[in-house]
PDB file of N, CA and C in Angstrom:
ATOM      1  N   UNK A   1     -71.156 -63.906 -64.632  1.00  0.00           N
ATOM      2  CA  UNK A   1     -70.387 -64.779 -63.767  1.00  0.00           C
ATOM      3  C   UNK A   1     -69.918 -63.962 -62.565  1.00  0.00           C
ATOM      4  N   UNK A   2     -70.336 -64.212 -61.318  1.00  0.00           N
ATOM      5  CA  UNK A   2     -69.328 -63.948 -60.272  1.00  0.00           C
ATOM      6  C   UNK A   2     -68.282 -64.536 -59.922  1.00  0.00           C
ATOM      7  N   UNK A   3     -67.324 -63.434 -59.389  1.00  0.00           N
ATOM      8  CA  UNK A   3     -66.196 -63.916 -58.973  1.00  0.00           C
ATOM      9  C   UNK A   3     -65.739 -63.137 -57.531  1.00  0.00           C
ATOM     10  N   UNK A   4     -65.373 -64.012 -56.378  1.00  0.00           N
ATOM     11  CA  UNK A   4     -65.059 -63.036 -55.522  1.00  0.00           C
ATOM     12  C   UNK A   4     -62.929 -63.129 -55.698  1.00  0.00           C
ATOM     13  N   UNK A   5     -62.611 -61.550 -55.479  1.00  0.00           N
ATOM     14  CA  UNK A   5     -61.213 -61.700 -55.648  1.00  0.00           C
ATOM     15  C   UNK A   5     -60.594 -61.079 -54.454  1.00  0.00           C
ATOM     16  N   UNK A   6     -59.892 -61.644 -53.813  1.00  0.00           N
ATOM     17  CA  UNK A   6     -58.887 -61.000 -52.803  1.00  0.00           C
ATOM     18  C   UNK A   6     -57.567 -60.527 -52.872  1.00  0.00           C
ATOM     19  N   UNK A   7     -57.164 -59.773 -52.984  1.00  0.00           N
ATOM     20  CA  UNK A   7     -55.920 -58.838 -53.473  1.00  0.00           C
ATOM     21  C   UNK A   7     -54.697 -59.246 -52.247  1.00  0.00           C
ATOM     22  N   UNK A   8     -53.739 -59.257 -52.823  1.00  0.00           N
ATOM     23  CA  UNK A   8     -52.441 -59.278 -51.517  1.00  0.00           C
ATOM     24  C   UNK A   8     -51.765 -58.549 -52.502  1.00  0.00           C
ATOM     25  N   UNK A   9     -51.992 -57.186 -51.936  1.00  0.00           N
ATOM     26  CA  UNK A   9     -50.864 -56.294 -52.987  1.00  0.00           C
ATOM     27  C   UNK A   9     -48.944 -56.890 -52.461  1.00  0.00           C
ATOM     28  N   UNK A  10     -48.031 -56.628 -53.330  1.00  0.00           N
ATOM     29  CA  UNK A  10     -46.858 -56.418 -53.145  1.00  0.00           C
ATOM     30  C   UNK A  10     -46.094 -56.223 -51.972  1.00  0.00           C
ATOM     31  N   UNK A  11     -45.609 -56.104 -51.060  1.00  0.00           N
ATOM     32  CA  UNK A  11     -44.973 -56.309 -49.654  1.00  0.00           C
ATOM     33  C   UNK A  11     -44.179 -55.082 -49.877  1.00  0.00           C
ATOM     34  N   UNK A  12     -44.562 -53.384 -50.787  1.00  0.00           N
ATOM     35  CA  UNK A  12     -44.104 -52.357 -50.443  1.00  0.00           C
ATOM     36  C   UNK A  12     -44.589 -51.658 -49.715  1.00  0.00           C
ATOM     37  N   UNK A  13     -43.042 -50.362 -49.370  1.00  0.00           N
ATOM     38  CA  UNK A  13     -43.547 -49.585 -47.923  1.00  0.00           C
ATOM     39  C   UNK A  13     -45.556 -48.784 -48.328  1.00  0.00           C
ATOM     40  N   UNK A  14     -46.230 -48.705 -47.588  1.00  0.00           N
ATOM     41  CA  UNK A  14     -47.132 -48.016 -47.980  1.00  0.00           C
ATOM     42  C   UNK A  14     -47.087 -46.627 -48.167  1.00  0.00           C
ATOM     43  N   UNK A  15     -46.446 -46.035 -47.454  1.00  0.00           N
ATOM     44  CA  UNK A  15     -46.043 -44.367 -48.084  1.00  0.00           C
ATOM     45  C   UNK A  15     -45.750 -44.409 -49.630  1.00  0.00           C
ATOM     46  N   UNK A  16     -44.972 -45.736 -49.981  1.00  0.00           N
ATOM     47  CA  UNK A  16     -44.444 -45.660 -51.546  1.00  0.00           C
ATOM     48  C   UNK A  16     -45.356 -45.813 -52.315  1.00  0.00           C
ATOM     49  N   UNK A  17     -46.559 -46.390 -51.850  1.00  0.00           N
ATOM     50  CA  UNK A  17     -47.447 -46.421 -52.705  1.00  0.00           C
ATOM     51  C   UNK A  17     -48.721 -45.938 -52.786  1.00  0.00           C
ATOM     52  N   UNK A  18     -48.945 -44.915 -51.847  1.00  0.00           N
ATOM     53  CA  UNK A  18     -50.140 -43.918 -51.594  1.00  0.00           C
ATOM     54  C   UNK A  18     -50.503 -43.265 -52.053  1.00  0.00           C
ATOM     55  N   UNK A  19     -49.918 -42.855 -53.470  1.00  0.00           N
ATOM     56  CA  UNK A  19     -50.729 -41.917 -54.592  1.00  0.00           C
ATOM     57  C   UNK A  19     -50.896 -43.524 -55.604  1.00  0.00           C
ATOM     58  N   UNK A  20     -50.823 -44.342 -55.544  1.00  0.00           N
ATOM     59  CA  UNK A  20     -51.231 -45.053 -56.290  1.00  0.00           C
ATOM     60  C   UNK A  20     -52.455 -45.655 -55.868  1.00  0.00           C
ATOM     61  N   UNK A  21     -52.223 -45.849 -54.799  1.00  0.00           N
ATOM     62  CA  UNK A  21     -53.614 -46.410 -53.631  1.00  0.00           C
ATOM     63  C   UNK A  21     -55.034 -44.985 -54.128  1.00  0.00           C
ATOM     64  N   UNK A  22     -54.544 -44.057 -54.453  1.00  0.00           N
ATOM     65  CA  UNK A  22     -55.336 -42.892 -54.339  1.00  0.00           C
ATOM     66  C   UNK A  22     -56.308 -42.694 -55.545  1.00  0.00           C
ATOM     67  N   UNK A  23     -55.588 -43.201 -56.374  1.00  0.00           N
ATOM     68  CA  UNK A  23     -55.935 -43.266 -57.540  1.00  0.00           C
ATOM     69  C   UNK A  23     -57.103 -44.941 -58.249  1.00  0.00           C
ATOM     70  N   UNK A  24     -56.761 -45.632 -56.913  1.00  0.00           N
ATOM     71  CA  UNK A  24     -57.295 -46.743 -57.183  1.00  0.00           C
ATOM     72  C   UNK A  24     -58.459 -46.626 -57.257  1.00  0.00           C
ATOM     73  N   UNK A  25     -59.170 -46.160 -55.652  1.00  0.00           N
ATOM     74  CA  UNK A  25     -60.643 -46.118 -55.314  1.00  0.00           C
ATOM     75  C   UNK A  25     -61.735 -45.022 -56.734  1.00  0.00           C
ATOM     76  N   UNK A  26     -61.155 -43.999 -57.385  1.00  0.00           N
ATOM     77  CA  UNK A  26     -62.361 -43.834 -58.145  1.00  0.00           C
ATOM     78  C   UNK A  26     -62.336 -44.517 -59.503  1.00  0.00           C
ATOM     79  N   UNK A  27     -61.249 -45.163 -60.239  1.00  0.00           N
ATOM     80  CA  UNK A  27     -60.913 -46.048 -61.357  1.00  0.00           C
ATOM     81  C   UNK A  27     -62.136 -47.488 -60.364  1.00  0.00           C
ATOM     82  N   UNK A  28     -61.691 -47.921 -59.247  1.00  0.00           N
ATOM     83  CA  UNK A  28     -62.642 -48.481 -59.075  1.00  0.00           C
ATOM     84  C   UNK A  28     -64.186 -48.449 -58.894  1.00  0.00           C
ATOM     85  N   UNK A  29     -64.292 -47.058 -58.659  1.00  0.00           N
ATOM     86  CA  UNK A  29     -65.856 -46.635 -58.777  1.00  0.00           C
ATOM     87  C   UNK A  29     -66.491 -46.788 -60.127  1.00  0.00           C
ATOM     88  N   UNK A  30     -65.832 -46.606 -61.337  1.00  0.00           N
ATOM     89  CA  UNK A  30     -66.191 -46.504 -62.879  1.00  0.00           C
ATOM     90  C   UNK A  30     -66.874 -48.410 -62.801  1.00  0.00           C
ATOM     91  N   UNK A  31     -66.201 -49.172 -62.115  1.00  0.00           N
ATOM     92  CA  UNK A  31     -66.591 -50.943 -62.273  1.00  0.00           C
ATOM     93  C   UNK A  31     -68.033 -50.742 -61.334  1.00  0.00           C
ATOM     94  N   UNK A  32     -68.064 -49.986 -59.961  1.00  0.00           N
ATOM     95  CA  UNK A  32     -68.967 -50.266 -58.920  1.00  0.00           C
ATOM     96  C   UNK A  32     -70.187 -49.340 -60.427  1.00  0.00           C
ATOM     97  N   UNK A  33     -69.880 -48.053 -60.595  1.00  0.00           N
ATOM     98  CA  UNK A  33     -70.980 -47.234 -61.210  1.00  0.00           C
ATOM     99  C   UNK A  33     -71.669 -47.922 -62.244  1.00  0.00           C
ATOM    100  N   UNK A  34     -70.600 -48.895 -62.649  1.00  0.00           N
ATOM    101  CA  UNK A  34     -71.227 -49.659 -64.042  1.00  0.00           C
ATOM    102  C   UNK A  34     -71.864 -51.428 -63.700  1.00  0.00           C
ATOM    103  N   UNK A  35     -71.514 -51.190 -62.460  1.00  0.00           N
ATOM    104  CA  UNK A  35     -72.430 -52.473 -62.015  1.00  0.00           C
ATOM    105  C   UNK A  35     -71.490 -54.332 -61.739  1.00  0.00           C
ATOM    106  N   UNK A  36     -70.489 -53.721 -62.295  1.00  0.00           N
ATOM    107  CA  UNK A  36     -69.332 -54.818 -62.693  1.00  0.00           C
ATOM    108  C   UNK A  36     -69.005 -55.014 -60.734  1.00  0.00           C
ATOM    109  N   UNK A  37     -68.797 -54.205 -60.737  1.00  0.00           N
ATOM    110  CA  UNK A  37     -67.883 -54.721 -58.824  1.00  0.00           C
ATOM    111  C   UNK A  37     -69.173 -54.335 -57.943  1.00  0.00           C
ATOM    112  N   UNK A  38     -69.705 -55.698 -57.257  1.00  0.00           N
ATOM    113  CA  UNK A  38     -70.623 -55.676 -56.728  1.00  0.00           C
ATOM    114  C   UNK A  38     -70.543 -55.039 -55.224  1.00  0.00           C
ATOM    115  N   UNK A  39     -69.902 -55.475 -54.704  1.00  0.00           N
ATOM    116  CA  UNK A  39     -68.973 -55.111 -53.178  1.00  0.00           C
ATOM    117  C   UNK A  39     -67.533 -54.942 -53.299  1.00  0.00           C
ATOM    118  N   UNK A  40     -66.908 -54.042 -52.555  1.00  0.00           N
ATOM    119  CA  UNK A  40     -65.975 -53.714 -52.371  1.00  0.00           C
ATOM    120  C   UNK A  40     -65.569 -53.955 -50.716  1.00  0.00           C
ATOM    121  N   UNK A  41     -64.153 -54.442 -50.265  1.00  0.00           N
ATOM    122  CA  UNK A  41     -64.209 -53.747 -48.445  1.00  0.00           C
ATOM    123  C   UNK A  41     -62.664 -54.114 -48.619  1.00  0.00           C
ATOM    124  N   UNK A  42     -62.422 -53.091 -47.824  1.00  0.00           N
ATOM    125  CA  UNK A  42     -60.285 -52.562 -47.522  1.00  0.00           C
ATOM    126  C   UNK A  42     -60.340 -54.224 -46.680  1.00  0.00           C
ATOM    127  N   UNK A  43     -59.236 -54.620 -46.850  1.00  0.00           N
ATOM    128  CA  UNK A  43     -58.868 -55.307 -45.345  1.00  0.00           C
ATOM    129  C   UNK A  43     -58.156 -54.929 -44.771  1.00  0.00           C
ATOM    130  N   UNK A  44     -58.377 -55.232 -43.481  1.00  0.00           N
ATOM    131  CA  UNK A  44     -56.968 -54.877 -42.695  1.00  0.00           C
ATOM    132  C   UNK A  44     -55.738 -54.527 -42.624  1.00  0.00           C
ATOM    133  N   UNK A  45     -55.107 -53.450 -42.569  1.00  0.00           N
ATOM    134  CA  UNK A  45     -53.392 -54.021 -43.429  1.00  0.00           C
ATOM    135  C   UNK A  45     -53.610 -53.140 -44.175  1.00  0.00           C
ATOM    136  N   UNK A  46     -53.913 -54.015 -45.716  1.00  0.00           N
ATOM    137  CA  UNK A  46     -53.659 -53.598 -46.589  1.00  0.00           C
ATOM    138  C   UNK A  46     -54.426 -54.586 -47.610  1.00  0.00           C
ATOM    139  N   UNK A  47     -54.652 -54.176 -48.720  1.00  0.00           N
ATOM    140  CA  UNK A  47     -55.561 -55.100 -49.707  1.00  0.00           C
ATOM    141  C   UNK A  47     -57.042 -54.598 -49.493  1.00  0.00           C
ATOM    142  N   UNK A  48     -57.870 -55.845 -50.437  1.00  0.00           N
ATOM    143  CA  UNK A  48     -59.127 -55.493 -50.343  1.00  0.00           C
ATOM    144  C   UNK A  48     -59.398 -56.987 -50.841  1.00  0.00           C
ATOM    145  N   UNK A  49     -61.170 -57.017 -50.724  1.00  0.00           N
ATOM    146  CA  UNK A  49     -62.007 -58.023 -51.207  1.00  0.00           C
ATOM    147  C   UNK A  49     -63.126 -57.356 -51.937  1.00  0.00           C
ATOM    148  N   UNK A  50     -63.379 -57.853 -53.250  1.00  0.00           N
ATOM    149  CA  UNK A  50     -64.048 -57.170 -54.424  1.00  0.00           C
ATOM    150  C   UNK A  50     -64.506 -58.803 -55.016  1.00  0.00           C
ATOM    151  N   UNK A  51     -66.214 -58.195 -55.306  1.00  0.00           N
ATOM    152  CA  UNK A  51     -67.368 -59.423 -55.756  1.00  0.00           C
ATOM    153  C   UNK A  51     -67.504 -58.561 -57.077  1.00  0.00           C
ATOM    154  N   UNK A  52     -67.410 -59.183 -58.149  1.00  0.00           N
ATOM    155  CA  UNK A  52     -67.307 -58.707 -59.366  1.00  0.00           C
ATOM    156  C   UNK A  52     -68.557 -59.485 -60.120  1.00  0.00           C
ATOM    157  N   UNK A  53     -69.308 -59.091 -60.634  1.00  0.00           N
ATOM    158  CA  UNK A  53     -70.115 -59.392 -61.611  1.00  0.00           C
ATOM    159  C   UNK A  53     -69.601 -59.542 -63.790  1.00  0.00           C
ATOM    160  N   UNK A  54     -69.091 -60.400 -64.154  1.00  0.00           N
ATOM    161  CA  UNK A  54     -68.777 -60.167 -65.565  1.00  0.00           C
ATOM    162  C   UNK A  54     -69.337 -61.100 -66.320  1.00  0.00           C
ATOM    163  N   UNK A  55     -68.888 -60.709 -67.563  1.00  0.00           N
ATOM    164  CA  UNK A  55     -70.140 -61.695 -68.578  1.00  0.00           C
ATOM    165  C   UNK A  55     -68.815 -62.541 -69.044  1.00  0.00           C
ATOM    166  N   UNK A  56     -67.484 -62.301 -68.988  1.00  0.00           N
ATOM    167  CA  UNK A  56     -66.598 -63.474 -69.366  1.00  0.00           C
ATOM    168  C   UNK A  56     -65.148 -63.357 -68.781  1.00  0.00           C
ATOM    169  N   UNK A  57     -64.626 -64.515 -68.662  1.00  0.00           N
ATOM    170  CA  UNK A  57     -63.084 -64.238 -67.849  1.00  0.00           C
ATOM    171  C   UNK A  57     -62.555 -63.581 -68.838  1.00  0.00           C
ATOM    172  N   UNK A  58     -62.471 -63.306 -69.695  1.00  0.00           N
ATOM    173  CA  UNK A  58     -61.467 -62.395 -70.720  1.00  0.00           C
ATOM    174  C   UNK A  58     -61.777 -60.903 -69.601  1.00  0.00           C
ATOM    175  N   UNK A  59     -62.877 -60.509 -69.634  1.00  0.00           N
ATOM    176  CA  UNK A  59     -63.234 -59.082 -69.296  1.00  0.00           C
ATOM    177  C   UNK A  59     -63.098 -58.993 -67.411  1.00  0.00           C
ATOM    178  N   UNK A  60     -63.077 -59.812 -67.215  1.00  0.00           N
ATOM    179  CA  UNK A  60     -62.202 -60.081 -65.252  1.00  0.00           C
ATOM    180  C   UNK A  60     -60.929 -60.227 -65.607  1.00  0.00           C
ATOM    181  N   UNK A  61     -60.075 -61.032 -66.467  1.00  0.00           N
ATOM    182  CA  UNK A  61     -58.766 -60.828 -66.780  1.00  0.00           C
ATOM    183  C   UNK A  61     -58.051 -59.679 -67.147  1.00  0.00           C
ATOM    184  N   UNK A  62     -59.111 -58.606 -67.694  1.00  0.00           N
ATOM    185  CA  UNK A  62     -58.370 -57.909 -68.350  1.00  0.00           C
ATOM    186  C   UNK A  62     -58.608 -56.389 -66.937  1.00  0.00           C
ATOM    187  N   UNK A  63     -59.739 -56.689 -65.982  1.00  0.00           N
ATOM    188  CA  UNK A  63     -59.332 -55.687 -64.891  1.00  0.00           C
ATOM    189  C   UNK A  63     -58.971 -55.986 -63.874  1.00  0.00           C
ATOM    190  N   UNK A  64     -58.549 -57.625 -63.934  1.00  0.00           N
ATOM    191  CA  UNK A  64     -57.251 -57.872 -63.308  1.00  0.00           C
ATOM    192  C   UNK A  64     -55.848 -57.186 -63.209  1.00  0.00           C
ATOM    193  N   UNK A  65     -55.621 -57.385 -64.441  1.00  0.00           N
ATOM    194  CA  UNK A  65     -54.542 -56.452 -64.869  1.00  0.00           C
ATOM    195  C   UNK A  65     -53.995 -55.166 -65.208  1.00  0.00           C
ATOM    196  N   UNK A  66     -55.694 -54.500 -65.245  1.00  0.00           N
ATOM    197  CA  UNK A  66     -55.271 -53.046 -65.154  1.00  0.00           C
ATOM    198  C   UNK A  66     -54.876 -52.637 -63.420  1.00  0.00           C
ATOM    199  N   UNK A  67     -56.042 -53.021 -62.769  1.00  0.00           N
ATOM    200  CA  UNK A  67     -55.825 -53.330 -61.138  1.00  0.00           C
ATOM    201  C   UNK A  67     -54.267 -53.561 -61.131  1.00  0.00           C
ATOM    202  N   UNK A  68     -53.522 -54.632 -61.247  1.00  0.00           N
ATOM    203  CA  UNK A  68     -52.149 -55.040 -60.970  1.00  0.00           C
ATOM    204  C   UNK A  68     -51.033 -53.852 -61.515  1.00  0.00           C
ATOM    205  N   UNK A  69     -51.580 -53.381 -62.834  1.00  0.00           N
ATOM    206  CA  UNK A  69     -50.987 -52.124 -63.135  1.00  0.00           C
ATOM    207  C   UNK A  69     -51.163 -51.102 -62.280  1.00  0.00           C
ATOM    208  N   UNK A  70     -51.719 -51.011 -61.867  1.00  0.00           N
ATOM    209  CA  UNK A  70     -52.105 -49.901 -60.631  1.00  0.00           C
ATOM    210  C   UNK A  70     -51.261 -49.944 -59.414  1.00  0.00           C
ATOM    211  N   UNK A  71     -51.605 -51.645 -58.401  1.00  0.00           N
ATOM    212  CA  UNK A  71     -51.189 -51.763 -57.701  1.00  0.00           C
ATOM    213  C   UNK A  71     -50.793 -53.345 -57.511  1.00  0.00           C
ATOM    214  N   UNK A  72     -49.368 -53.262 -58.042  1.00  0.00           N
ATOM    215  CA  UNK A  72     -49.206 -54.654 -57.972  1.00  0.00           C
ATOM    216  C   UNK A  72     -49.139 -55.600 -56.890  1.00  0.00           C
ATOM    217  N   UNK A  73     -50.153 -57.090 -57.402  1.00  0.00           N
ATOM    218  CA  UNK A  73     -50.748 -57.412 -56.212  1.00  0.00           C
ATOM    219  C   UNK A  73     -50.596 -58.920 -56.889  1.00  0.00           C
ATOM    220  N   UNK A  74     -51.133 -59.839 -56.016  1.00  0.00           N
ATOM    221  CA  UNK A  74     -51.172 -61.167 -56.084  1.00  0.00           C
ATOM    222  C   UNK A  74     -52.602 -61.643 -55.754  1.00  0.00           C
ATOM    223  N   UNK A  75     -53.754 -62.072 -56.159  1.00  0.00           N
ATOM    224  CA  UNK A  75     -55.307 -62.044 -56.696  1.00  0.00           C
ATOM    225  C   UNK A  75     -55.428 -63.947 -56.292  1.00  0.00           C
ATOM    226  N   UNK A  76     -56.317 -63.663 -54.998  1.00  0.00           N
ATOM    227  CA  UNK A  76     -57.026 -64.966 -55.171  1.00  0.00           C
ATOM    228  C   UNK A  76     -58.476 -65.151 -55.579  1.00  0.00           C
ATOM    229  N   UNK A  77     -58.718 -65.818 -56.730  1.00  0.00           N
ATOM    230  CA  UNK A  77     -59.748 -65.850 -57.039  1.00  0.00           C
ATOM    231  C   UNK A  77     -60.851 -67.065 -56.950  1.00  0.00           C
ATOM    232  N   UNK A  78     -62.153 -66.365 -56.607  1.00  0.00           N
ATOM    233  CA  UNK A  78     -62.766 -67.898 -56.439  1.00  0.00           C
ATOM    234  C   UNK A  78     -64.241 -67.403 -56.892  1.00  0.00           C
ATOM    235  N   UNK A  79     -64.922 -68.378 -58.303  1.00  0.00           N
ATOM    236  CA  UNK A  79     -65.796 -68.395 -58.672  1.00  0.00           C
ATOM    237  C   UNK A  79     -67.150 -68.465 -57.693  1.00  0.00           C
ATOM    238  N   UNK A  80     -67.921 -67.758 -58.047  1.00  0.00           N
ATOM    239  CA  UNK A  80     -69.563 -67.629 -57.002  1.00  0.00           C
ATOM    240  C   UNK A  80     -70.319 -68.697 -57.729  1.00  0.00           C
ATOM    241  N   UNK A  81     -71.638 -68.919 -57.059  1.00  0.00           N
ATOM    242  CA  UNK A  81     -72.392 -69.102 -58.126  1.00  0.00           C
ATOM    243  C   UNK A  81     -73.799 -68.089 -57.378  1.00  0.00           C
ATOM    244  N   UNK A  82     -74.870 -67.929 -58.230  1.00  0.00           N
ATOM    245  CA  UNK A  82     -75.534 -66.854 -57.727  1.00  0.00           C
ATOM    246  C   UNK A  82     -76.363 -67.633 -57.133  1.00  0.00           C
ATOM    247  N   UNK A  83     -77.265 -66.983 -55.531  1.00  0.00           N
ATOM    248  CA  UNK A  83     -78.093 -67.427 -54.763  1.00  0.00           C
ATOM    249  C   UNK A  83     -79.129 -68.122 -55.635  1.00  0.00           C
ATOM    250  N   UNK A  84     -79.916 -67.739 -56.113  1.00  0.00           N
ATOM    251  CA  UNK A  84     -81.058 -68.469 -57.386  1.00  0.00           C
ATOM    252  C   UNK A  84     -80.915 -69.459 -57.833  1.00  0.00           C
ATOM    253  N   UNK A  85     -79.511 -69.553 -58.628  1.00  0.00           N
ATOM    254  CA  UNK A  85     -79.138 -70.948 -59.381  1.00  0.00           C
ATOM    255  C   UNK A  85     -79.048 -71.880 -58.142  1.00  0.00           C
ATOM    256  N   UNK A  86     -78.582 -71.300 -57.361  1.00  0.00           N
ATOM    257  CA  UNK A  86     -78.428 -72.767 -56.104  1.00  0.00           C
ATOM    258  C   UNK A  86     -79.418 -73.242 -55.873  1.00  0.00           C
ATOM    259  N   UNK A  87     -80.866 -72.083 -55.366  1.00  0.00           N
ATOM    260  CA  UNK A  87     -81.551 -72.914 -54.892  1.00  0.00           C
ATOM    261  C   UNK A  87     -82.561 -73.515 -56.263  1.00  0.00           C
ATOM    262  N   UNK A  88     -82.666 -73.074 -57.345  1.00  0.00           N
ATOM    263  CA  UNK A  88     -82.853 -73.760 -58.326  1.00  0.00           C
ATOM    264  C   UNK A  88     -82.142 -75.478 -58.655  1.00  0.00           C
ATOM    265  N   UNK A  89     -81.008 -75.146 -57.877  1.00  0.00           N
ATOM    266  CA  UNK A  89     -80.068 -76.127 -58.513  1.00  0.00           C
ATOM    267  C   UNK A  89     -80.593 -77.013 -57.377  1.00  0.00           C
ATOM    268  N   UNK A  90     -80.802 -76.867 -56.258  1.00  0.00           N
ATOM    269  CA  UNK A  90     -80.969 -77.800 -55.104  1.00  0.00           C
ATOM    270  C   UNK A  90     -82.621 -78.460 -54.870  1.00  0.00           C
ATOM    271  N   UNK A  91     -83.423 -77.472 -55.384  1.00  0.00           N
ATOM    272  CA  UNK A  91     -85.023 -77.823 -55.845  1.00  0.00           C
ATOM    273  C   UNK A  91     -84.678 -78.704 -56.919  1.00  0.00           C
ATOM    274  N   UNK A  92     -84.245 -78.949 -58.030  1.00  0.00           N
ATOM    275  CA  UNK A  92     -84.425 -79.926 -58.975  1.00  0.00           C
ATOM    276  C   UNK A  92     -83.930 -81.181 -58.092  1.00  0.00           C
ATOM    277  N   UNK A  93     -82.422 -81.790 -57.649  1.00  0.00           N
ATOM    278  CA  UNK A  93     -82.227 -82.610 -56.587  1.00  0.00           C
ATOM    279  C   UNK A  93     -83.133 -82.857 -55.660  1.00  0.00           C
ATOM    280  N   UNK A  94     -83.690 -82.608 -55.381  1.00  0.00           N
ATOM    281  CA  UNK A  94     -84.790 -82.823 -54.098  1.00  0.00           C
ATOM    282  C   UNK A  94     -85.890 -83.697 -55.066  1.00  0.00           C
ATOM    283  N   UNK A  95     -86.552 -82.676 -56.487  1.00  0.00           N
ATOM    284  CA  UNK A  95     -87.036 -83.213 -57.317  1.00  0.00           C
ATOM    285  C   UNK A  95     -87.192 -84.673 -57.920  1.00  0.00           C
ATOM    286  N   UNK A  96     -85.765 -85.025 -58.188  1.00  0.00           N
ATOM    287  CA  UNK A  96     -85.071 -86.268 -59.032  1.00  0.00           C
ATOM    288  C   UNK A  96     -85.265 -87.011 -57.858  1.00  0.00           C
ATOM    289  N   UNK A  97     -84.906 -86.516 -56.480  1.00  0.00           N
ATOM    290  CA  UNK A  97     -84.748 -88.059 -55.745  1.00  0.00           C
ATOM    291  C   UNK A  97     -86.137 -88.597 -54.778  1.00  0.00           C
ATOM    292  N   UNK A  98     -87.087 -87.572 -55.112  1.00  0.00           N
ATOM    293  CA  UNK A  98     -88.405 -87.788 -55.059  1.00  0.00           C
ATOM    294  C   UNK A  98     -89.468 -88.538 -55.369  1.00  0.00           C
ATOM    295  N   UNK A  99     -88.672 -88.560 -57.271  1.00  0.00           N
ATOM    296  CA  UNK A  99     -90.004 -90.022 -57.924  1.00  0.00           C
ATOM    297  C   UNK A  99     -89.453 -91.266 -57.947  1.00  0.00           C
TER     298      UNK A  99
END
């Protein structure tokens, strides 16, 4: 399942939280190395946007929350669906309204 998630960390000073920030990026490399976080990119400011690949919301829930343990944040999340299934999904429709 993809999921893309957008982070709005906490509204603290960023000096206060720059060894935590520091610590984020290679805990997040262990998800990119293992295939789980597809893209990563900082935004502006502060935060990030992360495309996650998982096989169930239990296992996105649960590095949700290590993430929030890290750097507490507020997570918008919004389900993908993968390029293939669409156009799979949009070839059968075309299909059905064909015969």
């Amino acid at each position: 399942m993809l999921f893309l998630v957008i982070s709005e960390p906490r509204a603290d000073r960023p000096s206060d939280m720059a060894k935590a920030r520091q610590g984020f990026w290679p805990w997040m490399a262990g998800y990119q190395a293992s295939g789980v976080c597809l893209h990563i990119y900082p935004r502006v400011g502060r935060g990030v946007v992360v495309v996650f690949s998982v096989e169930t919301n239990e296992q996105l829930h649960r590095i949700l929350n290590e993430w929030a343990d890290m750097i507490p944040a507020q997570f918008d999340i919004y389900p993908l669906v993968d390029i293939n299934a669409t156009a799979a999904l949009l070839a059968s429709q075309v299909a059905a309204t064909a015969t």
